[in-house]
Protein backbone atom coordinates (compact mmCIF):
# COMPACT_ATOMS: atom_id res chain seq x y z
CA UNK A 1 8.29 2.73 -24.86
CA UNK A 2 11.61 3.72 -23.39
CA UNK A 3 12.62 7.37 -23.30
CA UNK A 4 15.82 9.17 -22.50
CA UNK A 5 15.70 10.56 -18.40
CA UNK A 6 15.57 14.06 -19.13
CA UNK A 7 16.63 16.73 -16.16
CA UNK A 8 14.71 19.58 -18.42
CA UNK A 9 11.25 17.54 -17.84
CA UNK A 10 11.48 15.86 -14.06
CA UNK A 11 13.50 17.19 -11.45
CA UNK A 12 16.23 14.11 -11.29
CA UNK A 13 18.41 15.04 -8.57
CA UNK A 14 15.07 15.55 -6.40
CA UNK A 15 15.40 11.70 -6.34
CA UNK A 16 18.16 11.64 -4.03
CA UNK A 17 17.20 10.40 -0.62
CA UNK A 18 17.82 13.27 1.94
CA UNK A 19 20.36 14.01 4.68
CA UNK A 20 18.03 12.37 7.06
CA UNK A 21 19.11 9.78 8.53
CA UNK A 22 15.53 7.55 8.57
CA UNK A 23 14.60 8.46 4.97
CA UNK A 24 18.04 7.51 3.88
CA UNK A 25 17.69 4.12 6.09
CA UNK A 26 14.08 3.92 4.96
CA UNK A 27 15.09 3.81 0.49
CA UNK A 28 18.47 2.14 1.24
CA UNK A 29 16.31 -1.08 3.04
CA UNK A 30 13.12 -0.66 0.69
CA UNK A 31 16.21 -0.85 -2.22
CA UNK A 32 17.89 -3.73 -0.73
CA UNK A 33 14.62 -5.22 -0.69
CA UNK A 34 14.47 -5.04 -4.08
CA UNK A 35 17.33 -6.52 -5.13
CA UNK A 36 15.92 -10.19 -3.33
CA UNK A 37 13.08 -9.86 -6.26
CA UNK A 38 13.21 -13.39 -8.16
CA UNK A 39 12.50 -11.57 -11.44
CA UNK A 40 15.81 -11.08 -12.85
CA UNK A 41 14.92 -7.78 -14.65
CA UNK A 42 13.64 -6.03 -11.85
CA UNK A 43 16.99 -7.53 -9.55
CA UNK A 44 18.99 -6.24 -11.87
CA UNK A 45 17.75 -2.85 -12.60
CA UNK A 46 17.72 -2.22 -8.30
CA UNK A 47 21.05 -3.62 -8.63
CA UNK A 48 22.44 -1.18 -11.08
CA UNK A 49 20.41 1.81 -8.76
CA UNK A 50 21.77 0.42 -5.66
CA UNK A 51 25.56 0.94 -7.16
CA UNK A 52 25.28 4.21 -8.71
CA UNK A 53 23.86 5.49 -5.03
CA UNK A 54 26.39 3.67 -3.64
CA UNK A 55 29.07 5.87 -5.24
CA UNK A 56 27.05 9.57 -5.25
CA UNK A 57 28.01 11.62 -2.43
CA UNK A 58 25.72 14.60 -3.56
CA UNK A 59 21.61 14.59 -5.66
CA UNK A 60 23.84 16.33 -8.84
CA UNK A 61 26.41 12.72 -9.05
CA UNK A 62 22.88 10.81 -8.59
CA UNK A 63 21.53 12.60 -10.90
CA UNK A 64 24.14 12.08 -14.09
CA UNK A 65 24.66 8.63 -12.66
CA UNK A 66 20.88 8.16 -13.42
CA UNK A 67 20.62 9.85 -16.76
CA UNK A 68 23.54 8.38 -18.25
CA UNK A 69 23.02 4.67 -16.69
CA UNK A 70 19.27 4.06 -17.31
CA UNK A 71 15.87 4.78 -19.01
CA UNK A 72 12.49 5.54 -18.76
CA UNK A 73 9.48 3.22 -19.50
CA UNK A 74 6.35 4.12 -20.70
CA UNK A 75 4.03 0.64 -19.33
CA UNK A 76 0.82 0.05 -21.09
CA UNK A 77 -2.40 -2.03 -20.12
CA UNK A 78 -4.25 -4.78 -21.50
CA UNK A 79 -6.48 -2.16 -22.52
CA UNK A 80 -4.11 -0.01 -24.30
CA UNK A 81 -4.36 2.60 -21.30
CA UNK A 82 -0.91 4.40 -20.32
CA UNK A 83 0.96 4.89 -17.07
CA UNK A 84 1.22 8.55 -17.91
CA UNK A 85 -2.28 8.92 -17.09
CA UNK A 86 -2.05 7.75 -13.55
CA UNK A 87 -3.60 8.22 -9.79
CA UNK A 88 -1.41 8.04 -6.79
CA UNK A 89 -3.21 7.11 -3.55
CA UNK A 90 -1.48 6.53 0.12
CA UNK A 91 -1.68 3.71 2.86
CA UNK A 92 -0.08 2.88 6.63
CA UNK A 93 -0.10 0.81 8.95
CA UNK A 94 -3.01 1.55 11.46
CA UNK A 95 -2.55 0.85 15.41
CA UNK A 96 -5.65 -0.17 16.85
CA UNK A 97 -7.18 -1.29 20.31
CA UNK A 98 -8.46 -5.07 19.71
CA UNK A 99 -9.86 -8.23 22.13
CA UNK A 100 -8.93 -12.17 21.60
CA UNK A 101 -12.56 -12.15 22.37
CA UNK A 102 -15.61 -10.97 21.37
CA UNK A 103 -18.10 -9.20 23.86
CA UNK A 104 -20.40 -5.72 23.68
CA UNK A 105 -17.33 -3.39 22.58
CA UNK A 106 -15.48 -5.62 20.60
CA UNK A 107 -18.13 -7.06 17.55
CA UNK A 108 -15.88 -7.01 14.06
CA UNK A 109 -13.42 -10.06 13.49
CA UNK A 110 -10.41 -10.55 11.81
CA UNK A 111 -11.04 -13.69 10.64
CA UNK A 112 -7.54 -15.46 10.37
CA UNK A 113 -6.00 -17.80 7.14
CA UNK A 114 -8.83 -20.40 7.21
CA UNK A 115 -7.42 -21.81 3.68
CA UNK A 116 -6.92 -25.20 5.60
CA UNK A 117 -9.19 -25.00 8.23
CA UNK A 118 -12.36 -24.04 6.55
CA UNK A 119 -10.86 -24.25 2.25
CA UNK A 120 -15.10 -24.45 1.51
CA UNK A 121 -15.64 -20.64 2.52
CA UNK A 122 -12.63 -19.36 0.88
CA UNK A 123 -14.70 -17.86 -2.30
CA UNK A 124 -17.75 -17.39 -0.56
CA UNK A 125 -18.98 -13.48 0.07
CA UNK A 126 -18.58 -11.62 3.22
CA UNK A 127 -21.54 -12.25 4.75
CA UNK A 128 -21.34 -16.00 4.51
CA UNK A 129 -18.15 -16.30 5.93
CA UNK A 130 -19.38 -13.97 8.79
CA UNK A 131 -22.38 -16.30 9.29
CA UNK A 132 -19.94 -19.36 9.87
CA UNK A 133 -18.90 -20.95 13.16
CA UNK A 134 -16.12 -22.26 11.96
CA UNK A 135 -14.91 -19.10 10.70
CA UNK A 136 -15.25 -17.09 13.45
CA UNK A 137 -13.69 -19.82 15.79
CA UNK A 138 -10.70 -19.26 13.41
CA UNK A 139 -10.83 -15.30 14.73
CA UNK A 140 -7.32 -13.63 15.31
CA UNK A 141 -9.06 -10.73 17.51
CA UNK A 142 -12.01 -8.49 17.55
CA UNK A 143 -12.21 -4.52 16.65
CA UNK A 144 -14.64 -1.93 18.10
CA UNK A 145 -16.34 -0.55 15.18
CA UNK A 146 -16.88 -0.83 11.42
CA UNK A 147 -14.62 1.83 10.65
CA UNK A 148 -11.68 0.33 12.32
CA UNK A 149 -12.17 -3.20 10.61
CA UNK A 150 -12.78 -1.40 7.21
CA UNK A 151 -9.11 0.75 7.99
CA UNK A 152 -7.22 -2.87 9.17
CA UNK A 153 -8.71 -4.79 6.05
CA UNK A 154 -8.38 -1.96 3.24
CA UNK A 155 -4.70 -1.27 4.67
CA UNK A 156 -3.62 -5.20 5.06
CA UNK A 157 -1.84 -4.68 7.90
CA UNK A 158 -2.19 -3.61 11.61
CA UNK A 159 -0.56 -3.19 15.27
CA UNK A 160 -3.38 -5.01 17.73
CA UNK A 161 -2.75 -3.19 20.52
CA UNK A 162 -4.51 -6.09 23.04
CA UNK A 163 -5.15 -5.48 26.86
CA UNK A 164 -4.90 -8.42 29.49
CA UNK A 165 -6.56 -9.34 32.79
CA UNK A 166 -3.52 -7.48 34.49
CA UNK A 167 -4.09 -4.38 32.70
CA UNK A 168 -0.71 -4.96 30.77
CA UNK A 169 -1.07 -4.44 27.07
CA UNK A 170 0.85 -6.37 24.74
CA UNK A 171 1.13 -6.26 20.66
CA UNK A 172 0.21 -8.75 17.76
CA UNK A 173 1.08 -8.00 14.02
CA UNK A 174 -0.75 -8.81 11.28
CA UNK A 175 -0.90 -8.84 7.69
CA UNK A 176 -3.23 -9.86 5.10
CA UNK A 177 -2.35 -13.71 4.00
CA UNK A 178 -5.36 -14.32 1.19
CA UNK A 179 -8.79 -12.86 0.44
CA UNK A 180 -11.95 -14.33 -0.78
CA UNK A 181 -11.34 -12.52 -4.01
CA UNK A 182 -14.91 -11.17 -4.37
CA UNK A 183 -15.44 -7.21 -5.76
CA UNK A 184 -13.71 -4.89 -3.58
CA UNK A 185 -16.32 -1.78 -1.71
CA UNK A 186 -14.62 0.81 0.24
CA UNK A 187 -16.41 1.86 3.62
CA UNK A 188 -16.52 5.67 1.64
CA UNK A 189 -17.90 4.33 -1.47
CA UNK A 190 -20.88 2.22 0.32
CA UNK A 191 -21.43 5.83 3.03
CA UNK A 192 -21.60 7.96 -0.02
CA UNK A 193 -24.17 5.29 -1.84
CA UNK A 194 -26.44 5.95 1.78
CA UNK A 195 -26.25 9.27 1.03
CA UNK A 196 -23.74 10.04 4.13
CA UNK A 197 -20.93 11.29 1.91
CA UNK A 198 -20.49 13.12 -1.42
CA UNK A 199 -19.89 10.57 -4.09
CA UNK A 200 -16.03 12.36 -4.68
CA UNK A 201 -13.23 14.24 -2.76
CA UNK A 202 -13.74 12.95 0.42
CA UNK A 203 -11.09 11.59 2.57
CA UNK A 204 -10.19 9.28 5.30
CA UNK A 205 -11.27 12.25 8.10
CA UNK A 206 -14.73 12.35 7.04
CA UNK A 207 -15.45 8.36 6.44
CA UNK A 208 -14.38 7.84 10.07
CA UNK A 209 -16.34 11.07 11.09
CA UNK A 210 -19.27 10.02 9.42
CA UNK A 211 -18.90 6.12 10.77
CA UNK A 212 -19.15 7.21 14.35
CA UNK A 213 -21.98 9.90 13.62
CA UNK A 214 -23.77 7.08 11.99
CA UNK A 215 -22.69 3.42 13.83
CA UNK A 216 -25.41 1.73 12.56
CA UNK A 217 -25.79 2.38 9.04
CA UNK A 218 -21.60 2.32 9.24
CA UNK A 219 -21.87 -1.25 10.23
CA UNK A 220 -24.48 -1.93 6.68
CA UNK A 221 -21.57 -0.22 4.80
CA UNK A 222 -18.56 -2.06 6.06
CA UNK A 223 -21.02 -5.32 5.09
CA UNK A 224 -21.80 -3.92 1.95
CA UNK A 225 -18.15 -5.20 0.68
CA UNK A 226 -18.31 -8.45 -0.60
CA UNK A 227 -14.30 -8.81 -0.12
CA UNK A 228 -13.12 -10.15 3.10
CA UNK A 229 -9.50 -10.23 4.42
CA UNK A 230 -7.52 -13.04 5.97
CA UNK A 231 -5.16 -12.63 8.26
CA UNK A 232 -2.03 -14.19 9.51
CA UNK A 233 0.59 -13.14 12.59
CA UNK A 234 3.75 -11.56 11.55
CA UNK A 235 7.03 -11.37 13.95
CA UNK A 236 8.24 -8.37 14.20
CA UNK A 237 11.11 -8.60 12.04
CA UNK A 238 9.52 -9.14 9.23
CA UNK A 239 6.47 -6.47 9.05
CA UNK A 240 5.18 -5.44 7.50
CA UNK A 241 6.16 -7.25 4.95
CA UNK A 242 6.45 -7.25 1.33
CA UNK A 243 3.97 -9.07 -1.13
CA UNK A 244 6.19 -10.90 -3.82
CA UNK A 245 9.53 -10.96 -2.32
CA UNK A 246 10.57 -13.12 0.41
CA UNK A 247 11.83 -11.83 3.49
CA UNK A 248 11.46 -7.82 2.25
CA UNK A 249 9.61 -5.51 4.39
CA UNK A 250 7.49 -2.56 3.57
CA UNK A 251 9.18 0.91 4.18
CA UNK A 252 7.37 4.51 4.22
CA UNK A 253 7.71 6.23 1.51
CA UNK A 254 9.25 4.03 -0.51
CA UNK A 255 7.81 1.19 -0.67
CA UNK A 256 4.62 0.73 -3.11
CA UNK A 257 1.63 -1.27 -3.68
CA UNK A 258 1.15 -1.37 -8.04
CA UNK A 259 -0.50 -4.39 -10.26
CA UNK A 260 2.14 -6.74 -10.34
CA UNK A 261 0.82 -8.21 -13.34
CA UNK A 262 2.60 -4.81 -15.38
CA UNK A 263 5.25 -4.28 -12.60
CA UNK A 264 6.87 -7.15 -11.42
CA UNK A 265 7.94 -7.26 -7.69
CA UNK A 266 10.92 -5.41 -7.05
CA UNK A 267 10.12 -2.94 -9.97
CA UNK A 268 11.80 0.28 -9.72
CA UNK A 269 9.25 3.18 -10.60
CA UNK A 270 9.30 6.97 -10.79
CA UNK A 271 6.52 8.62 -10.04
CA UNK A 272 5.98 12.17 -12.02
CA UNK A 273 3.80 14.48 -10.22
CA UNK A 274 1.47 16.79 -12.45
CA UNK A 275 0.77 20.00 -11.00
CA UNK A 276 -1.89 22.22 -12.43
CA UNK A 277 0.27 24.99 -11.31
CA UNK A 278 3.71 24.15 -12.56
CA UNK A 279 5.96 26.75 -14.71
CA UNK A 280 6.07 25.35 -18.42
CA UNK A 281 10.19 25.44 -17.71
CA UNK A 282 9.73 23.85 -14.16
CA UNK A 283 11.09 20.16 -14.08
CA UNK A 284 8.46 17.92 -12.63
CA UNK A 285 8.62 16.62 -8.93
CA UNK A 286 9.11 13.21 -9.14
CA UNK A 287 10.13 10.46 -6.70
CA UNK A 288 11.36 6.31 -6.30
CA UNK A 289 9.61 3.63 -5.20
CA UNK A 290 9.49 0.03 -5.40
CA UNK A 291 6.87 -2.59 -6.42
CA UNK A 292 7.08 -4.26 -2.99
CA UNK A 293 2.75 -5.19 -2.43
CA UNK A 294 -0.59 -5.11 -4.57
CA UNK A 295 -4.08 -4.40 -3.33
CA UNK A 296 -7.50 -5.78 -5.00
CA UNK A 297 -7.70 -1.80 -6.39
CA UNK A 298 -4.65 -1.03 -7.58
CA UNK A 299 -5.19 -2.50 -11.37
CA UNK A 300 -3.44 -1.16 -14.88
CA UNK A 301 -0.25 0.66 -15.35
CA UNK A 302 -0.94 4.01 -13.72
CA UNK A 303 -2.55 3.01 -10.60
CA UNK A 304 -0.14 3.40 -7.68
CA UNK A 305 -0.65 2.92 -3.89
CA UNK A 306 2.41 4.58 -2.08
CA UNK A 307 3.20 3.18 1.71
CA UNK A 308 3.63 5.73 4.17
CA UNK A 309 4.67 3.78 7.19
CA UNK A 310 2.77 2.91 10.81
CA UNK A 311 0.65 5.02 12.74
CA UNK A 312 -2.04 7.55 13.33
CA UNK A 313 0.18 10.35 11.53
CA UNK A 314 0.83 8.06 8.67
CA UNK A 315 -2.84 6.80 8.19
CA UNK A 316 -3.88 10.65 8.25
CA UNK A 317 -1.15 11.55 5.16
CA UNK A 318 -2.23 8.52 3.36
CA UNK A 319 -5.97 9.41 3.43
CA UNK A 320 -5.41 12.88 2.33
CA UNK A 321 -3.00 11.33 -0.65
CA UNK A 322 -4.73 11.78 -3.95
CA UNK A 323 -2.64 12.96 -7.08
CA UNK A 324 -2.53 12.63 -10.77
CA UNK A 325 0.80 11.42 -11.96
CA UNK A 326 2.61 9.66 -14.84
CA UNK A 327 4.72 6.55 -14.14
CA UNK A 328 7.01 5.29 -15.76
CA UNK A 329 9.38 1.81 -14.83
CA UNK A 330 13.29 2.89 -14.37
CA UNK A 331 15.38 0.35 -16.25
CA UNK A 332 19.15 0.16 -16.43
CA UNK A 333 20.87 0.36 -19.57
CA UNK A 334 23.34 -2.46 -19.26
CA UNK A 335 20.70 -5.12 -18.95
C-alpha cells in the first residue's frame, strides 16, 4: 500500500550519503548497480533516485527531491505478513587462511559447482555429498575448522588467503554459485541445540568462541546443516558480486540480501529503524539499500540481510547486527 514519504515520521535527509568519500563511492556504485536490474520497475525507480542525487548538493535538496518525486510501499507476504514488522541482520565478506589440499590442519571443503560434474548429488544432504569422491575431487580448497567453513558458507563469499611451497601467499575469490537446496541450520542454532549456547541473543563472538572451546562437538554442528554451498572463482572485478543482476557487485552498506520473490533485484528499499527509546516527535532513522543478493533465510517481506563489506571488522559489525525495522520499497512517482 503506497504512502506519502513523510519527514515528520523518518528522518529523510538522513538518507543522504555522507561527505565521505568511500560511502559516497560505495551508494553511488551499489546505485549504478541497480539501474542494470532487468526488471523494468526496479530500473526505473534507481533511475529516477540516481537523477534526483545527481542534482542535490546538500541531505535538505535530497530530501524534497525524495518526498515530492516518490512513495513508500508497504510489501506484503504470501501469508498476509507485513514488511513493517521486520528483522534486519548483517553479513561480510570473511578472509580466511585455506589449502588446495587437504592434510591434518586443513579438513573442511569447499566443494566447488559440481552441477555438471557430479548433477546426481546436487539435491542430496550434506553428508552425502561429503561422503562422495567425486565431490571432494571437485574441492576448490580446504578450511581449518568448522567454524570457518560455517562463516564462508553462511556468508557466500570469501578471500582464500592460500600459502605456497615458497612461502608466498596468493588470493582466490569465491562466491556461492548453487546449493543443494536442503533446510538451512546455522552453526549457533545446532551449538545452542548441544546445549553450548543459549537458544537467543547470541552473536557471531560467542559461536566462534564456543567452536574452538568445543572442536569436536563444533564439527557435529557444522554437519548438523543439511544445506551445503557450491562454490565458484570470481575475478576480482567482479566480487563480490551481485545475485540477480549481471555484472553488479556487492557494496557495504548498501547493498542487501532480501527474498527476491517480494523485491525484485535492483529494488530500492528503506529501511526504518524502531527504537524502543525514540521521542514520540523524533523522525525515525532510516537508511537505502538495494536488493542486490538473497540467502536460503532471508524469506517474506520484512526479512533483510544488509552487506557490510570484507573483512574481520566487517564480519564482527555484521554478527552483532540484529534490529527490528519496517521496510518499505521506494518507488518513483513518474513510473
Amino acid at each position: 500500500m503506497p504512502v506519502r514519504l513523510d519527514e515528520r515520521q523518518i528522518d529523510v535527509g538522513g538518507l543522504f550519503p555522507s561527505s565521505d568519500v568511500a560511502e559516497r563511492k560505495s551508494f553511488i556504485t551499489a546505485l549504478e548497480g541497480a539501474r542494470r536490474t532487468s526488471d523494468a520497475a526496479a530500473a526505473a525507480d534507481a533511475g529516477a533516485l540516481f537523477a534526483a542525487f545527481s542534482i542535490s548538493s546538500t541531505a535538505d535538496d535530497f530530501a524534497r527531491r525524495l518526498v515530492d518525486g516518490f512513495m513508500l510501499v508497504e510489501m506484503r507476504g504470501d501469508d498476509g505478513v507485513s514488511s513493517l514488522e521486520g528483522l534486519l541482520t548483517g553479513y561480510a565478506t570473511p578472509v580466511v587462511a585455506a589449502s588446495l589440499r587437504r592434510d591434518e590442519k586443513f579438513r573442511f571443503p569447499l566443494i566447488g559447482d559440481i552441477r555438471k560434474s557430479a548433477p546426481e548429488l546436487l539435491d542430496a544432504p550434506r553428508r552425502e555429498i561429503l561422503a562422495s569422491p567425486k565431490a571432494l575431487a571437485g574441492a576448490i580448497a580446504w578450511v581449518d575448522g568448522p567454524a570457518t567453513w560455517a562463516l564462508v558458507e553462511t556468508n557466500g563469499t570469501a578471500r582464500l588467503v592460500i600459502e605456497g611451497a615458497d612461502g608466498r601467499t596468493r588470493e582466490k575469490l569465491i562466491s556461492r554459485a548453487a546449493t543443494n537446496g536442503k533446510p538451512w541450520t546455522g552453526l549457533g542454532r545446532a551449538l545452542a541445540a548441544r546445549g553450548l549456547l543459549q537458544a537467543e541473543g547470541f552473536t557471531l563472538a560467542d559461536v566462534l568462541r564456543v567452536s574452538r572451546e568445543n572442536p569436536a562437538a563444533a564439527e557435529e554442528a557444522a554437519m548438523d546443516n543439511e544445506r551445503l554451498v557450491f562454490f565458484g572463482e570470481v575475478a576480482e572485478g567482479n566480487f563480490p558480486p551481485a545475485l540477480g543482476i549481471r555484472g553488479a557487485r556487492l557494496m557495504g552498506g548498501y547493498s542487501c540480501a532480501a527474498d527476491q520473490t517480494v523485491y525484485p533485484p535492483g529494488s530500492v528499499l528503506v529501511i526504518v529503524r524502531k527504537r524502543a527509546d525514540a521521542k514520540p516527535d523524533e523522525p525515525a532513522e532510516a537508511r537505502l539499500a538495494f536488493v542486490m543478493d538473497a540467502g536460503g533465510a532471508i524469506k517474506g517481506p520484512g526479512r533483510i540481510d544488509i552487506y557490510l563489506g570484507q573483512g574481520t571488522e566487517s564480519l564482527v559489525r555484521a554478527g552483532a547486527l540484529r534490529e527490528s525495522i519496517s521496510v518499505y520499497r521506494l518507488v518513483s512517482r513518474d513510473r
